[in-house]
N, C-alpha and C. Protein backbone atom coordinates (compact mmCIF):
# COMPACT_ATOMS: atom_id res chain seq x y z
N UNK A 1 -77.02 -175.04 143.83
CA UNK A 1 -77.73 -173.77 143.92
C UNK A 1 -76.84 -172.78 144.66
N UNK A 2 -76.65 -171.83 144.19
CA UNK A 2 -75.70 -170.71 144.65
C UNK A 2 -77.26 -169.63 145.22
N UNK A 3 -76.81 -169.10 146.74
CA UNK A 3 -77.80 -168.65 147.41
C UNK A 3 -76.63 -167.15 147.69
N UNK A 4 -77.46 -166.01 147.44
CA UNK A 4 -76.81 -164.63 147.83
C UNK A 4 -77.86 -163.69 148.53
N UNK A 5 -77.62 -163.13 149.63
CA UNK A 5 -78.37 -162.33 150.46
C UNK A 5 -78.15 -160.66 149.98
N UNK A 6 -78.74 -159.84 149.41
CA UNK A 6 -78.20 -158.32 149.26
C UNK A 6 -78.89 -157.79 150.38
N UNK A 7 -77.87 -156.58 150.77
CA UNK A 7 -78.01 -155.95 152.04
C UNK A 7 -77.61 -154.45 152.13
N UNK A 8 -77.98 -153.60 152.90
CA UNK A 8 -77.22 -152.36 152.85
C UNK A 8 -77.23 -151.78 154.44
N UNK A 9 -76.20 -151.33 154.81
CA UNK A 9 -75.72 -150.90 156.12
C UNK A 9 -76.88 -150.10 156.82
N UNK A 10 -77.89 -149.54 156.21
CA UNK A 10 -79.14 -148.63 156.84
C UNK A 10 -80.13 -149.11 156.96
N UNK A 11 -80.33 -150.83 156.44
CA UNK A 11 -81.61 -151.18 156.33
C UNK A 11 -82.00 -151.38 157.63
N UNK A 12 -83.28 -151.25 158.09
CA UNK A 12 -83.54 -152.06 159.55
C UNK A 12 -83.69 -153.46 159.07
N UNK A 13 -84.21 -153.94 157.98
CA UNK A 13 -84.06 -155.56 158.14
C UNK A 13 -83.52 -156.27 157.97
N UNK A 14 -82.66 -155.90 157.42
CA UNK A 14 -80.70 -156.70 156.67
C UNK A 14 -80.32 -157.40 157.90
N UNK A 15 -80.42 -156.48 158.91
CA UNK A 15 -79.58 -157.35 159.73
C UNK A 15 -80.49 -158.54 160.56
N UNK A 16 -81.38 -158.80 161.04
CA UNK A 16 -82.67 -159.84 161.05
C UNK A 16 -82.71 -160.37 159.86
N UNK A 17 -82.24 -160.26 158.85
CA UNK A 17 -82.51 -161.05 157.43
C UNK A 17 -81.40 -161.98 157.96
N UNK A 18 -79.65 -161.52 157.88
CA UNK A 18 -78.43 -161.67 158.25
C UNK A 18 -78.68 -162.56 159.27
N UNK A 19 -78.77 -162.75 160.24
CA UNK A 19 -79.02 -163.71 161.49
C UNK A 19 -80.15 -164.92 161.16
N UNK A 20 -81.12 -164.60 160.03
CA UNK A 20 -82.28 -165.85 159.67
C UNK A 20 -80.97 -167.04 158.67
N UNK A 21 -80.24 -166.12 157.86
CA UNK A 21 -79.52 -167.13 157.02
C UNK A 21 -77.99 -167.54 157.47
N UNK A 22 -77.51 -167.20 158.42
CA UNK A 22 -76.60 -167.39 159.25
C UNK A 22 -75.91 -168.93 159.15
N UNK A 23 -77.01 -170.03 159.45
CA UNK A 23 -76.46 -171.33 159.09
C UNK A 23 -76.69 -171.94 157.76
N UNK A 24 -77.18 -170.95 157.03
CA UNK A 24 -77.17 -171.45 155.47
C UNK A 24 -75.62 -171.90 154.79
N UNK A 25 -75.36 -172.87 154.57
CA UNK A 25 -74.36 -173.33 154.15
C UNK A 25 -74.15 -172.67 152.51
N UNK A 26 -72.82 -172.29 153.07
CA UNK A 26 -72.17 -171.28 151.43
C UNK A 26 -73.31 -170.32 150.75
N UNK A 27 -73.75 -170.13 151.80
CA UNK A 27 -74.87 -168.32 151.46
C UNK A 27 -73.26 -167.25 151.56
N UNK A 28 -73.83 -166.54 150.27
CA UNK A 28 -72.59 -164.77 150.19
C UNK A 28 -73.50 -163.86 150.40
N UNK A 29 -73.38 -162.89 151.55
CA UNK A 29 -73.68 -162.09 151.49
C UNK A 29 -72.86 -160.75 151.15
N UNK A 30 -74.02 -159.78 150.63
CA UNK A 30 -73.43 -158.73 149.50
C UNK A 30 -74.16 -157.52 150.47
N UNK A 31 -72.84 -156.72 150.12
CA UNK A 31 -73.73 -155.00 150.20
C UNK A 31 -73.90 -154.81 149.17
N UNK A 32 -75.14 -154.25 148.50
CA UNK A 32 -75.77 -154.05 147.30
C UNK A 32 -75.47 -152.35 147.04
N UNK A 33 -75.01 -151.80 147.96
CA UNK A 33 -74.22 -150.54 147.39
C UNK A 33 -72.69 -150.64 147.11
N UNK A 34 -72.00 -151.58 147.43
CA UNK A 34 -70.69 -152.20 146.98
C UNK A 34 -70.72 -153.11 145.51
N UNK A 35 -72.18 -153.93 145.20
CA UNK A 35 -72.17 -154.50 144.48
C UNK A 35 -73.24 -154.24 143.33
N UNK A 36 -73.17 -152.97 142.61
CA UNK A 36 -74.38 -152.41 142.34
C UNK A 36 -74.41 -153.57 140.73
N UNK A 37 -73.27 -154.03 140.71
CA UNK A 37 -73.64 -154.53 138.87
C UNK A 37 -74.29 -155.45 138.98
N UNK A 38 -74.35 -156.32 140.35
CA UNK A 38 -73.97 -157.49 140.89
C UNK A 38 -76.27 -157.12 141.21
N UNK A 39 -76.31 -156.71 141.81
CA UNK A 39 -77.68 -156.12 142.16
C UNK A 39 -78.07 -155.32 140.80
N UNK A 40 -77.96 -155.00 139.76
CA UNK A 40 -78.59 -154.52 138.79
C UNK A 40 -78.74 -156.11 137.67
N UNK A 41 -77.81 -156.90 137.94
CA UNK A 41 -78.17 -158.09 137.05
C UNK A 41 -79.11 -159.00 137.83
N UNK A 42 -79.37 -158.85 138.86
CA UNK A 42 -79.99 -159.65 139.44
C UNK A 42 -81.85 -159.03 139.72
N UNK A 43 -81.64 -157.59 139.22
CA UNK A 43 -83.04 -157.17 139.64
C UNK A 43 -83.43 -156.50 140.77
N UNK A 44 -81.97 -155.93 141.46
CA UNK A 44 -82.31 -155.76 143.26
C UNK A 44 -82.69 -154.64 143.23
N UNK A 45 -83.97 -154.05 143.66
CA UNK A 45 -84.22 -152.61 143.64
C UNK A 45 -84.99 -152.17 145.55
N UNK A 46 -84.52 -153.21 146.29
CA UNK A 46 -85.15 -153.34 147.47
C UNK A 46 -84.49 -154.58 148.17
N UNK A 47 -84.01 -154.44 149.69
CA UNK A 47 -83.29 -155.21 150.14
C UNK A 47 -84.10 -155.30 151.79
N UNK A 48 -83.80 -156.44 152.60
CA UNK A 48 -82.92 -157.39 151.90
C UNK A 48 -83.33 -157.94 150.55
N UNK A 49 -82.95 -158.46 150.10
CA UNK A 49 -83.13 -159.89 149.10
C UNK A 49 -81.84 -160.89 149.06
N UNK A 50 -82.98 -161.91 148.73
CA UNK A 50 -82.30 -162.95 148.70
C UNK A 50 -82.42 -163.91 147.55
N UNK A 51 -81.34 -163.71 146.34
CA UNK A 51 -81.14 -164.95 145.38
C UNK A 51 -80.99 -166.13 145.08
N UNK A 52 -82.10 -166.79 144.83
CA UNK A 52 -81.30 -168.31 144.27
C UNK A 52 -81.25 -168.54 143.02
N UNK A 53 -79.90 -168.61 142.74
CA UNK A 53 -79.42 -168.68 141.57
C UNK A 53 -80.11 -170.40 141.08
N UNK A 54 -80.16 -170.59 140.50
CA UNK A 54 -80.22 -172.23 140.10
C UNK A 54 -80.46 -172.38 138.42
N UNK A 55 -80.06 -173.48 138.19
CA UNK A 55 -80.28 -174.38 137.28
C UNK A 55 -81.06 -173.71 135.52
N UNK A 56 -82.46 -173.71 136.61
CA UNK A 56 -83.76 -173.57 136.52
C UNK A 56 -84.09 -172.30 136.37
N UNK A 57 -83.13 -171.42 136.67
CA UNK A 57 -83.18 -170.18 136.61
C UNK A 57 -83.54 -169.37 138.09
N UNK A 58 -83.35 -167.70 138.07
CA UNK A 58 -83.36 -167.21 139.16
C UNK A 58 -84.18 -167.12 139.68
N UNK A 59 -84.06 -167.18 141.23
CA UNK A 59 -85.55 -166.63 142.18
C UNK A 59 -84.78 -165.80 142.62
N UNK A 60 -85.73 -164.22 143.14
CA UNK A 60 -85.21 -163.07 144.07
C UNK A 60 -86.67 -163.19 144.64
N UNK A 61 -86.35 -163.21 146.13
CA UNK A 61 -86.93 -163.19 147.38
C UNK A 61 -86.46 -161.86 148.13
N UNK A 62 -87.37 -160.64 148.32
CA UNK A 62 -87.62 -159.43 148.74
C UNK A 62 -87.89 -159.52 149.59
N UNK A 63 -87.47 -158.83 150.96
CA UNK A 63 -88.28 -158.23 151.99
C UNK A 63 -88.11 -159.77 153.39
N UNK A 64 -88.32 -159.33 154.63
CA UNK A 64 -88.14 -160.25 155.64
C UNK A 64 -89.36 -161.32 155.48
N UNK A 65 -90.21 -161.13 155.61
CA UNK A 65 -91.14 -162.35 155.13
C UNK A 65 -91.02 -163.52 154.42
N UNK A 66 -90.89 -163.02 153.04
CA UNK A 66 -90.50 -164.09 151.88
C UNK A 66 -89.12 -164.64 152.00
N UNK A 67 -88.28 -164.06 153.08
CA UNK A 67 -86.99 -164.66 153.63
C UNK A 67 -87.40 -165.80 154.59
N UNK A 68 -87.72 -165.45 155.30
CA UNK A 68 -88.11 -166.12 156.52
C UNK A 68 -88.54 -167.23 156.14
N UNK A 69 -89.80 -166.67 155.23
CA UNK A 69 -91.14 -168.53 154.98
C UNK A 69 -90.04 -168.96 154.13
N UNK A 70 -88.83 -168.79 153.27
CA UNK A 70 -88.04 -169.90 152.45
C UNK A 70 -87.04 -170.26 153.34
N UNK A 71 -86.48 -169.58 154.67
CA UNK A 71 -85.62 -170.29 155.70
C UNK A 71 -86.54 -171.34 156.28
N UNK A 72 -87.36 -171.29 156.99
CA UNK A 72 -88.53 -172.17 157.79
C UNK A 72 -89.04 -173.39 156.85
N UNK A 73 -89.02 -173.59 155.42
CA UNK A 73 -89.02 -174.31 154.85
C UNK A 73 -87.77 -175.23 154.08
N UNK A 74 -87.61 -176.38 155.63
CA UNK A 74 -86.71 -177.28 154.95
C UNK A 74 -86.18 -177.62 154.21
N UNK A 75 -87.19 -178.18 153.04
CA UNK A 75 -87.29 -178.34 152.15
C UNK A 75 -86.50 -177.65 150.72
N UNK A 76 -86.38 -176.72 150.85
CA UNK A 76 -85.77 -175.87 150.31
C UNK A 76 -84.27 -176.00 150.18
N UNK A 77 -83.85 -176.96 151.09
CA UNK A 77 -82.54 -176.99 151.53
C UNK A 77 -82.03 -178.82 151.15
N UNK A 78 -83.03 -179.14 150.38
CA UNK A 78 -82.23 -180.71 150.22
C UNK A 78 -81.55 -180.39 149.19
N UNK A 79 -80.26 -179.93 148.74
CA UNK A 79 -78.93 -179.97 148.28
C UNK A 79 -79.16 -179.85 146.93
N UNK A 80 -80.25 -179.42 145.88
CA UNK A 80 -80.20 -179.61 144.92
C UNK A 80 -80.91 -178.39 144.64
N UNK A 81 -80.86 -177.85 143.22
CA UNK A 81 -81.29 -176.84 142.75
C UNK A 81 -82.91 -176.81 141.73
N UNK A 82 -83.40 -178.20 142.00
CA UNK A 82 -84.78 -178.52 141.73
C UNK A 82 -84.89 -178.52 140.18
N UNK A 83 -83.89 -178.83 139.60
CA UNK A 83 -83.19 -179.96 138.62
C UNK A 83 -82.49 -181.05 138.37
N UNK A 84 -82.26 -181.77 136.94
CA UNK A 84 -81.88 -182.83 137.45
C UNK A 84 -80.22 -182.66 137.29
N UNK A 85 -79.70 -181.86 137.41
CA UNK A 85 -78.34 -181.29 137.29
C UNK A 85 -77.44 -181.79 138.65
N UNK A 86 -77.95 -182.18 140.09
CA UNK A 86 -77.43 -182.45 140.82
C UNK A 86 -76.79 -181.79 142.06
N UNK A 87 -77.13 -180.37 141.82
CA UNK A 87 -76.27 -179.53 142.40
C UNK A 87 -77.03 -178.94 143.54
């Protein structure tokens, strides 16, 4: 599962988003005004967000909340992309 955070230098919550995913192993974070193709294929019309790319197809997670409750949930983090692909 490839995990990407979009962000922009004015948000007040980017950076409290930025510090929740901090020990996320091989999380990229993006400025979504640097990466607008990158945030237009993905759906970003509001940041933070946070992508998980997978398998199974994409999740975008908006806003500090829906960040937070998918950091705080472990689970989320056993090494696989919730297929049987392995990854």
């Amino acid at each position: 599962m490839k995990i990407m955070l979009f962000t922009t230098p004015t948000c007040q919550y980017c950076g409290p988003a930025k510090e929740l995913v901090k020990n996320i192993e091989n999380i990229e974070i993006l400025n979504a005004m640097e990466n607008l193709d990158l945030a237009e294929l993905y759906g970003i019309r509001s940041v933070p967000a946070l992508v998980l790319e997978k398998c199974s197809g994409n999740e975008v997670l908006v806003g500090l909340e829906q960040i937070t409750n998918f950091v705080e949930n472990e689970e989320n983090f056993s090494g696989n992309c919730g297929c049987n692909c392995g990854h």
